[in-house]
N, C-alpha and C. Protein backbone atom coordinates (compact mmCIF):
# COMPACT_ATOMS: atom_id res chain seq x y z
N UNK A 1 66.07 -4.47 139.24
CA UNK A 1 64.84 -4.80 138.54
C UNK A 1 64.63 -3.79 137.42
N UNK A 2 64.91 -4.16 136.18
CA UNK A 2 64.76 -3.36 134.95
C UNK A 2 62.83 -3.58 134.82
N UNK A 3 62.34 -2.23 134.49
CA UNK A 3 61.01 -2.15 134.28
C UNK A 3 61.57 -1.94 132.51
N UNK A 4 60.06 -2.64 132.01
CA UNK A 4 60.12 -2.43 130.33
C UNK A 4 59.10 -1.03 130.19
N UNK A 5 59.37 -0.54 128.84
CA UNK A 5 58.72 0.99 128.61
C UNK A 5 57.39 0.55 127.93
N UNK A 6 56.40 0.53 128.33
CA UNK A 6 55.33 0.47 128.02
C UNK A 6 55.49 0.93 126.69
N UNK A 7 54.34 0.84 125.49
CA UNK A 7 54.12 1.89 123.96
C UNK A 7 53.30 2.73 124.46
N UNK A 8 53.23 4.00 124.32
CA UNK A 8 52.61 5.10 124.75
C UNK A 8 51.47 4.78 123.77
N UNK A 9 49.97 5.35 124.17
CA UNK A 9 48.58 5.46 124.07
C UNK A 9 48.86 6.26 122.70
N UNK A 10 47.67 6.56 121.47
CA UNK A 10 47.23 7.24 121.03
C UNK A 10 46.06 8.04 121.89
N UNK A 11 46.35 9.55 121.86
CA UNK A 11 45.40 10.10 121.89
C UNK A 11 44.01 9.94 121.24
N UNK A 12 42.81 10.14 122.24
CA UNK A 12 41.27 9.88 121.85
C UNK A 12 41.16 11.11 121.21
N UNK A 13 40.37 10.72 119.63
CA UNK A 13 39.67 12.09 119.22
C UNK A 13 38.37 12.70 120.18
N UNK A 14 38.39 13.72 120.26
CA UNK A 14 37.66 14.41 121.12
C UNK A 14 37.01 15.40 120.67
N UNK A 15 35.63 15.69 120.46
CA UNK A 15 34.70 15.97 119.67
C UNK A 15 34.22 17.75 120.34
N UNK A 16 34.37 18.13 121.51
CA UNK A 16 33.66 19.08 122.37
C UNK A 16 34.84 19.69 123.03
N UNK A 17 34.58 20.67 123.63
CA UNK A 17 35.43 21.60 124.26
C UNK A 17 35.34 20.85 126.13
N UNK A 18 34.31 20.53 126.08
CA UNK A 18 33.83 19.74 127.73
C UNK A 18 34.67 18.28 127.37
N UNK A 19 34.73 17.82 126.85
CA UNK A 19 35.33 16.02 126.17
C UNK A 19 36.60 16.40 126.47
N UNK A 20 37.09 17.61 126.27
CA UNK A 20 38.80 17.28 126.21
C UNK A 20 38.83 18.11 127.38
N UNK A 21 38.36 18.91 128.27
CA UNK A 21 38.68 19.59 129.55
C UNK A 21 38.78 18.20 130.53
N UNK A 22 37.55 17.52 130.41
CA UNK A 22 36.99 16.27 131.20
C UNK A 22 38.29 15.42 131.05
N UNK A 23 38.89 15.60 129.48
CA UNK A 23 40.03 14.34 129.42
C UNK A 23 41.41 14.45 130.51
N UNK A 24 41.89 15.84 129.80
CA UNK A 24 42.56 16.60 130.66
C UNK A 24 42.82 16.64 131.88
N UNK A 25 41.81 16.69 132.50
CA UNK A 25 41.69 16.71 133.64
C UNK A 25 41.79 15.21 135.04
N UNK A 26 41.60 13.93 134.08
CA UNK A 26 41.11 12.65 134.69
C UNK A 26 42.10 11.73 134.02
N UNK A 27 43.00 12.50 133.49
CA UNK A 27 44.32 11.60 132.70
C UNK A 27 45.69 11.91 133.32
N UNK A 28 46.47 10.62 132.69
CA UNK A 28 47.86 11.03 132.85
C UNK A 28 48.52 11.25 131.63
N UNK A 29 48.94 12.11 130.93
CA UNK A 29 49.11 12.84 129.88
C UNK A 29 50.48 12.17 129.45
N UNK A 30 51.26 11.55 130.59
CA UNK A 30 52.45 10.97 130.49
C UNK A 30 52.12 9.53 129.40
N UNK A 31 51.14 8.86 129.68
CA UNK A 31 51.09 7.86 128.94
C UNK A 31 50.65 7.79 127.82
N UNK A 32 50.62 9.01 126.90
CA UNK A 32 49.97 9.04 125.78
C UNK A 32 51.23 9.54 124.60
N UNK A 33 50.97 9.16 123.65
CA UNK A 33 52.04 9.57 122.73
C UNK A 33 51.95 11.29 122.06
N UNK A 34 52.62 12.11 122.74
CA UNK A 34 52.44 13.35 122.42
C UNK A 34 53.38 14.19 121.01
N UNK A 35 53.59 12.65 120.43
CA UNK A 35 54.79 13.91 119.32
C UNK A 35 54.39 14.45 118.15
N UNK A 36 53.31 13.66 117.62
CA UNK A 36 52.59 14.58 116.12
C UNK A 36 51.73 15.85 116.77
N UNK A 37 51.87 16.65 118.48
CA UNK A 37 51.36 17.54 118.24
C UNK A 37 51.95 18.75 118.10
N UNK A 38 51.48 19.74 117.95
CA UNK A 38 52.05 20.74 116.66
C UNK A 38 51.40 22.14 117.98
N UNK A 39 52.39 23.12 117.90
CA UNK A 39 51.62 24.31 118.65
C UNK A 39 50.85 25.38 118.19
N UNK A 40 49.73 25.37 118.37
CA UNK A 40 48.79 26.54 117.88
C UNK A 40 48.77 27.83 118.47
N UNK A 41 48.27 28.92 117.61
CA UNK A 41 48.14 30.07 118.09
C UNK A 41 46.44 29.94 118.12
N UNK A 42 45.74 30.94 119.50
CA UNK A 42 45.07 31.04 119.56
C UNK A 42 43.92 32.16 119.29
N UNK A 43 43.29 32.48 118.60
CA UNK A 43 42.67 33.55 118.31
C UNK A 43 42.22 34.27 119.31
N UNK A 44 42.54 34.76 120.30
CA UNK A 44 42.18 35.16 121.33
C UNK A 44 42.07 37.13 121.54
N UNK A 45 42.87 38.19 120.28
CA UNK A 45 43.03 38.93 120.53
C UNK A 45 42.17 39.80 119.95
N UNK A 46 41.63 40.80 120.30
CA UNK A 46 40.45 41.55 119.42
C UNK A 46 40.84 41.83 118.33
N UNK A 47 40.45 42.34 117.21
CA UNK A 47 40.43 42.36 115.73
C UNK A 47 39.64 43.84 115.49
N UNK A 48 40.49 44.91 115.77
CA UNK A 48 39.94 46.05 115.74
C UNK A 48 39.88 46.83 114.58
N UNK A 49 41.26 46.47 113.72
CA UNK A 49 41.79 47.32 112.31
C UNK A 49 41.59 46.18 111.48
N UNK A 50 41.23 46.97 110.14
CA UNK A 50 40.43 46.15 109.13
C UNK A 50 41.33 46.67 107.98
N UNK A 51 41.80 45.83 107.33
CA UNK A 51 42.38 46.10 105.92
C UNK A 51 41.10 46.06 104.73
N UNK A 52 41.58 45.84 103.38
CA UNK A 52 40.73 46.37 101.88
C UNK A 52 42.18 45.57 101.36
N UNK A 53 41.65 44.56 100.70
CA UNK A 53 43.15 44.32 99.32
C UNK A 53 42.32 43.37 98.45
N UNK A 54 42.90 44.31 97.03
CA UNK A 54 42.82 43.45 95.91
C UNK A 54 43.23 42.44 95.67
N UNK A 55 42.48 41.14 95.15
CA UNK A 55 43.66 40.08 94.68
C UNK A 55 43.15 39.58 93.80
N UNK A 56 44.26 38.81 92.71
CA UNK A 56 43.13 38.26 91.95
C UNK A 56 42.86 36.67 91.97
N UNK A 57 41.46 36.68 91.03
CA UNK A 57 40.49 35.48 91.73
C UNK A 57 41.51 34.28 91.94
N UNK A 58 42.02 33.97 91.27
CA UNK A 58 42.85 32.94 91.31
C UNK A 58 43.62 32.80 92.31
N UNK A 59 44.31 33.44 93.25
CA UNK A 59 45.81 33.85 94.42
C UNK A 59 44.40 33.73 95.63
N UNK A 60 43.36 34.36 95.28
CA UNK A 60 42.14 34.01 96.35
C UNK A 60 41.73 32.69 96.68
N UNK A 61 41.34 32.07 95.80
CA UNK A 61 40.80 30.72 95.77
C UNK A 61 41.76 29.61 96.19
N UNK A 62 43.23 29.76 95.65
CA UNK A 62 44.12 29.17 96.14
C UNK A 62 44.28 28.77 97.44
N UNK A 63 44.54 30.24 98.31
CA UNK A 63 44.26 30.46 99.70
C UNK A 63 43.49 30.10 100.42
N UNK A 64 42.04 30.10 99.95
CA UNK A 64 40.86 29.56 100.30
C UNK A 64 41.45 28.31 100.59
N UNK A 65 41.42 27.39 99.58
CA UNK A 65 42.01 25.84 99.81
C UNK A 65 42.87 25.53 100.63
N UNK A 66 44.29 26.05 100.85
CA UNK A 66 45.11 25.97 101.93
C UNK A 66 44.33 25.72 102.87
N UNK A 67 43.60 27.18 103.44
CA UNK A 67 42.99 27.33 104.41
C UNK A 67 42.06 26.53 104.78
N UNK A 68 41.30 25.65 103.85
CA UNK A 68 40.42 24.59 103.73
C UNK A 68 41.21 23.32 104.39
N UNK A 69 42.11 23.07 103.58
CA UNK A 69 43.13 21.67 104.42
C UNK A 69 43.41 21.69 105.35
N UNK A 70 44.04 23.11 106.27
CA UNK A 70 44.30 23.43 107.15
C UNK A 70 43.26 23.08 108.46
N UNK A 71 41.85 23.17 107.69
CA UNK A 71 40.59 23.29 108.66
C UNK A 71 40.61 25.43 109.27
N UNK A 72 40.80 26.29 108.76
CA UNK A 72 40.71 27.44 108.92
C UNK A 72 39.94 28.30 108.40
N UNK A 73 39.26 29.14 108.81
CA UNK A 73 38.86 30.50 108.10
C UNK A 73 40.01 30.97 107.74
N UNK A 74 39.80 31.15 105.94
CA UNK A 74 40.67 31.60 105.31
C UNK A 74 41.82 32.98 105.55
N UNK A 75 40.27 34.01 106.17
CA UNK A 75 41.09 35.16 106.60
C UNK A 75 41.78 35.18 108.04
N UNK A 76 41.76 33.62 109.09
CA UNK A 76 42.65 33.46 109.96
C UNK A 76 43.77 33.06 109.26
N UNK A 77 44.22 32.44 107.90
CA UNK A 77 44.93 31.79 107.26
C UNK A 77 45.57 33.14 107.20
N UNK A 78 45.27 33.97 106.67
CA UNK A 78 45.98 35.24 106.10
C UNK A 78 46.53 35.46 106.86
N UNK A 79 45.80 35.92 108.19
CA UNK A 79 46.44 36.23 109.42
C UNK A 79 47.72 35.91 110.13
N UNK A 80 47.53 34.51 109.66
CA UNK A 80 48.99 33.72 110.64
C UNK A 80 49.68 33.87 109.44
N UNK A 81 49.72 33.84 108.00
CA UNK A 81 50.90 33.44 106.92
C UNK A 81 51.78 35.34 107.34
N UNK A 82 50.78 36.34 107.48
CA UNK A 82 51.15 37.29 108.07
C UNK A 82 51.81 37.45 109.13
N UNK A 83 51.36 37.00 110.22
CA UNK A 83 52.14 36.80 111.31
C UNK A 83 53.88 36.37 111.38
N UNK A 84 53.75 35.14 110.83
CA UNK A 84 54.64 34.07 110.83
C UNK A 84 55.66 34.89 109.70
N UNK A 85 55.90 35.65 108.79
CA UNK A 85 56.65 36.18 108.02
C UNK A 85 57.38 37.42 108.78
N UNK A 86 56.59 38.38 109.81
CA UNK A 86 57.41 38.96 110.62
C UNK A 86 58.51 38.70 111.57
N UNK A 87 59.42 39.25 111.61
CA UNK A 87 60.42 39.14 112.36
C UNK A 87 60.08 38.89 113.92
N UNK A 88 60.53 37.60 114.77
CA UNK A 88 60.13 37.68 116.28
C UNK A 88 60.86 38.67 117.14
């Protein structure tokens, strides 16, 4: 008896931090189509040392925008383009 492969679900947009624990939790994660997701880093680590840098307006504003498309605070933007250029 050959079973056919179902089309996997789109994921529900989920608006709250409680909406997607609740989802999480009361789903089968198997039936949903998981490949446009992408892995994030989480801001989770204290932010103790503080830099000072010049730039000019223009290389700023730029960034800004990235960071805008992205959906980010710009200076998390900095953060990860920083990150992500170091050696693992």
């Amino acid at each position: 008896m050959n079973e056919t492969a179902r089309p996997l679900k789109k994921l529900p947009v989920l608006k709250t931090d409680e909406e997607a624990e609740e989802f999480v939790a009361n789903s089968d994660l198997s039936e949903y189509d998981l490949s446009e997701l992408k892995p994030v880093r989480f801001e989770l680590r204290r932010k103790e040392a503080r830099i000072n840098m010049r730039l000019p307006e223009d290389l700023l504003n730029a960034v800004k925008g990235v960071a805008k498309r992205h959906g980010i605070p710009y200076q998390r933007y900095i953060r990860q383009v920083l990150e992500q250029s170091l050696p693992k």
